[in-house]
C-alpha atoms as a PDB file:
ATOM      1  CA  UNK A   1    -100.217  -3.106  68.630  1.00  0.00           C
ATOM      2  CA  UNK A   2     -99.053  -2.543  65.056  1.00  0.00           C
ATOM      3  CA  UNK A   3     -95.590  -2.898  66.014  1.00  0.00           C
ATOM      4  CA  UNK A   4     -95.820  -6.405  67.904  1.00  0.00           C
ATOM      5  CA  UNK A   5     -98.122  -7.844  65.378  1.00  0.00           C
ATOM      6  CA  UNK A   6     -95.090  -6.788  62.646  1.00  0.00           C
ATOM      7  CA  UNK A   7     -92.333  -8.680  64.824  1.00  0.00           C
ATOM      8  CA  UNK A   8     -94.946 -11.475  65.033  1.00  0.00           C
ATOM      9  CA  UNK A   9     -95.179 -11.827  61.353  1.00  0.00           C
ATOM     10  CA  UNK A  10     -91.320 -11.405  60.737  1.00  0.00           C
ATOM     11  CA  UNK A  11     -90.593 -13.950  62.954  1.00  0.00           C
ATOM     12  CA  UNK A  12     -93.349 -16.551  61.908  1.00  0.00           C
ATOM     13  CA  UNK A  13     -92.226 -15.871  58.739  1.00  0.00           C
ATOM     14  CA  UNK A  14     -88.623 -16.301  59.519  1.00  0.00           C
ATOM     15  CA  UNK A  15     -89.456 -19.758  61.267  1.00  0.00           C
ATOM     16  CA  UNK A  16     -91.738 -20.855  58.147  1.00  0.00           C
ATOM     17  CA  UNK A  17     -88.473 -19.866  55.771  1.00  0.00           C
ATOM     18  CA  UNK A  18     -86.497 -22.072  58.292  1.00  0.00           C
ATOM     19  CA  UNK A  19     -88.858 -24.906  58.336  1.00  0.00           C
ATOM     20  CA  UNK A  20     -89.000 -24.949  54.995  1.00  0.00           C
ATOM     21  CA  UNK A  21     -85.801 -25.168  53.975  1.00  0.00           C
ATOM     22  CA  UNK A  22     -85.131 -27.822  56.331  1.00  0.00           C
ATOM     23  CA  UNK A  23     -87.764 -29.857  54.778  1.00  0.00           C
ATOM     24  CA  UNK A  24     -85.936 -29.949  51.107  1.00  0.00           C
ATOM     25  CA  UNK A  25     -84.127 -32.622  49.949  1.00  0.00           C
ATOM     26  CA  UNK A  26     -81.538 -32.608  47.004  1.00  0.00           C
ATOM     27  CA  UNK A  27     -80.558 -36.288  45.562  1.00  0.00           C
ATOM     28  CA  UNK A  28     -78.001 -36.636  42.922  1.00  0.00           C
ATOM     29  CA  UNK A  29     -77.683 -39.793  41.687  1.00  0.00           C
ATOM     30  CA  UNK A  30     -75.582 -41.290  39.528  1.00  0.00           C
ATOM     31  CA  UNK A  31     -76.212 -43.388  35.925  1.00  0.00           C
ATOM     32  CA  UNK A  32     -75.931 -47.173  35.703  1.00  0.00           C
ATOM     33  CA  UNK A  33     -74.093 -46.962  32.390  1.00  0.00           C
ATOM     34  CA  UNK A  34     -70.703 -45.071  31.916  1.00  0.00           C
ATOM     35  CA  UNK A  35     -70.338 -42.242  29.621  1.00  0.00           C
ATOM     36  CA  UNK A  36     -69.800 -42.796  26.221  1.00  0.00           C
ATOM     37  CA  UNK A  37     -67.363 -40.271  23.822  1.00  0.00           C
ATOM     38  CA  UNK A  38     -67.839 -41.283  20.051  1.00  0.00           C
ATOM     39  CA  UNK A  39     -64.531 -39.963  18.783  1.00  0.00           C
ATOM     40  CA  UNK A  40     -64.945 -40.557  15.350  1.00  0.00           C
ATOM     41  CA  UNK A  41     -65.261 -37.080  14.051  1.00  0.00           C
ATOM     42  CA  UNK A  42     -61.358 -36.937  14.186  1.00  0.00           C
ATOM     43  CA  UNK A  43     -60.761 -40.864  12.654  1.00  0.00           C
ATOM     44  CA  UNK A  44     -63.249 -39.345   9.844  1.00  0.00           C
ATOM     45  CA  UNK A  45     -61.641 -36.459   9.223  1.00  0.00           C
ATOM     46  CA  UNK A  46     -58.380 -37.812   9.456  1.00  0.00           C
ATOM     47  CA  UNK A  47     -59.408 -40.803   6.465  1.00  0.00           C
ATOM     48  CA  UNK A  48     -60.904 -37.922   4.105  1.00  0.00           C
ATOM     49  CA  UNK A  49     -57.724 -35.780   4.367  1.00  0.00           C
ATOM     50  CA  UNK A  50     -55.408 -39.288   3.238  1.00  0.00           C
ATOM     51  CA  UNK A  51     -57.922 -40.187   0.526  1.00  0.00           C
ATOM     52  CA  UNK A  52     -57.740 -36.449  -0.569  1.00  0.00           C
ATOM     53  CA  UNK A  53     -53.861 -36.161  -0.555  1.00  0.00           C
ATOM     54  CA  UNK A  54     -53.928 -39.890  -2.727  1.00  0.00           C
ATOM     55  CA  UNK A  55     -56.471 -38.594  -5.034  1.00  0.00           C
ATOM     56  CA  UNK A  56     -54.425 -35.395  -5.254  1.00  0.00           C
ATOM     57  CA  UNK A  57     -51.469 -37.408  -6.090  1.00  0.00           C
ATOM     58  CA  UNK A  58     -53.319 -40.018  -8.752  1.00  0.00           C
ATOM     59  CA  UNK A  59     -54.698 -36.884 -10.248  1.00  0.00           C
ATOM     60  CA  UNK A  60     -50.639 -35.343 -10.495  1.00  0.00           C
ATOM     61  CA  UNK A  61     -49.556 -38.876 -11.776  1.00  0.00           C
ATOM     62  CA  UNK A  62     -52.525 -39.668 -14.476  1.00  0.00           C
ATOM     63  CA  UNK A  63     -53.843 -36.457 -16.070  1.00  0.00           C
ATOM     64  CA  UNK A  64     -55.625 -38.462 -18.624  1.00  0.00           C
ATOM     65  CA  UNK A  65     -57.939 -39.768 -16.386  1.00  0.00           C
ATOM     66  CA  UNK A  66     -60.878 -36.626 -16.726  1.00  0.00           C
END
């Protein structure tokens, strides 16, 4: 009896697995609004190395002025 009652659980088991994963549902959904990149990092970085390069040249050009 031991053995058929351990095949009886496996395959309940099995079938409950089965059933269960039958019941799931996975949605994926997507947003309303678009994704936004903000960029500006670069366009900062880019404006602080002109300004430094023009200081660095007003600085070469006018010693006098510290």
């Amino acid at each position: 009896m031991q053995t058929g009652q351990r095949i009886t659980g496996a395959a309940l088991a099995a079938f409950l697995a089965a059933a269960a994963a039958g019941c799931t549902t996975v949605r994926l959904e997507g947003g309303d609004k678009p994704i936004e990149v903000n960029l500006n990092v670069k366009i900062d970085q880019e404006v602080r190395v002109k300004l430094d390069r023009e200081i660095e040249d007003l600085i070469a050009e006018n010693p006098d002025i510290f």
